[in-house]
Protein backbone atom coordinates (compact mmCIF):
# COMPACT_ATOMS: atom_id res chain seq x y z
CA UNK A 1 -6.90 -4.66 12.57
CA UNK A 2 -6.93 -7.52 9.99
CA UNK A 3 -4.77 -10.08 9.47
CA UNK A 4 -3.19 -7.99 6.54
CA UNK A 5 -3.21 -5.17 8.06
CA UNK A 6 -0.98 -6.69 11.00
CA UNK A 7 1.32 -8.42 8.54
CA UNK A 8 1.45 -4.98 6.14
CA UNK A 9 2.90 -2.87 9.61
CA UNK A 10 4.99 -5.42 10.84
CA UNK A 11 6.47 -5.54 7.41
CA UNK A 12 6.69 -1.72 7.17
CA UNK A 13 8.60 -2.01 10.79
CA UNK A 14 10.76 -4.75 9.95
CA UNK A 15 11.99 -3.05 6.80
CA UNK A 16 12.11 0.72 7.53
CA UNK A 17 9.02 1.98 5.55
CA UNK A 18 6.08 3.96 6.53
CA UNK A 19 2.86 2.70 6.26
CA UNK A 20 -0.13 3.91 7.32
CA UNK A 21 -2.72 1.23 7.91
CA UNK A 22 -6.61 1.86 7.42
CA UNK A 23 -6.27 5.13 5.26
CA UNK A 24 -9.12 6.86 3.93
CA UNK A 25 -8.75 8.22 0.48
CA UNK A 26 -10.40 11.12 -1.02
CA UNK A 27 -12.21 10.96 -4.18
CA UNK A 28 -12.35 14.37 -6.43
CA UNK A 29 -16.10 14.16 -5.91
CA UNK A 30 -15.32 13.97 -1.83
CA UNK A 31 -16.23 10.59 -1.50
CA UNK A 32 -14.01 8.22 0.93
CA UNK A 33 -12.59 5.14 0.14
CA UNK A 34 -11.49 2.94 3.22
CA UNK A 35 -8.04 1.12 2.06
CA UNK A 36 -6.09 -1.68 3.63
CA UNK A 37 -2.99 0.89 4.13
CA UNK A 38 -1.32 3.63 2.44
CA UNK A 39 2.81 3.25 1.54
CA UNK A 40 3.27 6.81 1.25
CA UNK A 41 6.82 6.17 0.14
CA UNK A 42 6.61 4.06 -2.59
CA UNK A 43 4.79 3.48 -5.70
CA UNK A 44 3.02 6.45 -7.32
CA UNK A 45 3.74 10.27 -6.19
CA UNK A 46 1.67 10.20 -3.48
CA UNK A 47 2.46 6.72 -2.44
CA UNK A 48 0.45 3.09 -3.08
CA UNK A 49 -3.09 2.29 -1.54
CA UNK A 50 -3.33 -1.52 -0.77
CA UNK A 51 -6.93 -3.02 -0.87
CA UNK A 52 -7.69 -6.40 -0.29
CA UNK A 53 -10.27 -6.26 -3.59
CA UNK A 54 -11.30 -4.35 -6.27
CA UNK A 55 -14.94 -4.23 -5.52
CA UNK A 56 -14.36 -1.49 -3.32
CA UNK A 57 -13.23 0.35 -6.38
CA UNK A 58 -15.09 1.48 -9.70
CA UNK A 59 -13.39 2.34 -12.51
CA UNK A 60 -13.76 5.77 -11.98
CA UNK A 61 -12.60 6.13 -8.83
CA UNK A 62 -9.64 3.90 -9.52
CA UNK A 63 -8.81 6.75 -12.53
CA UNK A 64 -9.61 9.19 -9.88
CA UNK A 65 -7.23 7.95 -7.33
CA UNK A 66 -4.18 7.29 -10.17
CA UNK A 67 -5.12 10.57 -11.71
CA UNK A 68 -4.01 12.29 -8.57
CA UNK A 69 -0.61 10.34 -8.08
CA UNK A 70 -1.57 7.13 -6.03
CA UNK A 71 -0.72 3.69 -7.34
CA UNK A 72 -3.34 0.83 -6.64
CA UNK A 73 -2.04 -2.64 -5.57
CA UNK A 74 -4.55 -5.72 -4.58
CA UNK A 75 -4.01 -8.66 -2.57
CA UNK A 76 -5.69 -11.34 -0.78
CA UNK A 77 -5.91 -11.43 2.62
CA UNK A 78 -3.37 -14.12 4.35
CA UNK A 79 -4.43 -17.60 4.75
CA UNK A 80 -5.12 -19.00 8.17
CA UNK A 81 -2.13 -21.71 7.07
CA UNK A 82 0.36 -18.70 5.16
CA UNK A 83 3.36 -17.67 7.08
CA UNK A 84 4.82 -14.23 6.86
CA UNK A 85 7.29 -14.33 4.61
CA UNK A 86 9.80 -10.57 5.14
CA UNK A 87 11.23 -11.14 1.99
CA UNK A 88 8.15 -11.50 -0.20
CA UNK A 89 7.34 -8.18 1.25
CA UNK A 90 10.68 -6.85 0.68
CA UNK A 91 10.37 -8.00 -3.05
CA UNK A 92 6.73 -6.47 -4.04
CA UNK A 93 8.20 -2.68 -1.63
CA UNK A 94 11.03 -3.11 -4.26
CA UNK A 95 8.91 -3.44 -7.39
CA UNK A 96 6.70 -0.61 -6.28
CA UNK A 97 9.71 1.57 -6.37
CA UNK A 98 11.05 4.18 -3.88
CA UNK A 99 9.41 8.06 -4.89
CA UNK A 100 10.16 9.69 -1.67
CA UNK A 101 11.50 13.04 -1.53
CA UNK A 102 10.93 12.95 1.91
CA UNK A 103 12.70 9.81 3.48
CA UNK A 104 15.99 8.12 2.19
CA UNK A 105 15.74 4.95 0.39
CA UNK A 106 16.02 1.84 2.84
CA UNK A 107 19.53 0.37 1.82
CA UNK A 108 18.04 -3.71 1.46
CA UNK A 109 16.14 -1.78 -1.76
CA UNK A 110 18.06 -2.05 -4.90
């Protein structure tokens, strides 16, 4: 597991979200895409797919993948010198917005 990977589940723990780390997501054409994690609670209908870059994703594919209710969101992996930070976390959950039908909406998210 990578550094953002650890830091993406503890966050998910800390704060009452699910996450699940190292999904694979299916292309229309059946070809897999390895993410960082899936949120499936927040974001886009079908949740957010973290990646640490872009250049795993085309243009096409990233159409693909929003096309069929997934938000994208890209980040760097952490720093050797960063510190997890909860409430950074807490603030980029909250500005992906809540869309589950599933799960009730943590109560920290306003």
């Amino acid at each position: 597991m990578s550094r953002m990977q650890e830091w993406l589940a503890h966050a998910a723990q800390e704060l009452g979200v699910r996450v699940v780390i190292a999904y694979v997501a299916v292309l229309s054409d059946g070809k897999q895409i390895s993410t960082q994690a899936l949120f499936p609670d927040l974001g886009g209908a079908f949740g957010t797919l973290v990646f640490a870059s872009m250049d795993v994703l085309d243009r096409e594919a990233e159409r693909d993948l929003v096309a069929h209710g997934y938000s994208i969101s890209t980040f760097s992996e952490p720093l050797p010198k960063d510190e997890f930070d909860l409430e950074s976390y807490a603030e980029m959950f909250s500005e992906w917005g809540w869309t589950s039908n599933e799960m009730q909406k943590p109560t920290w998210m306003s």
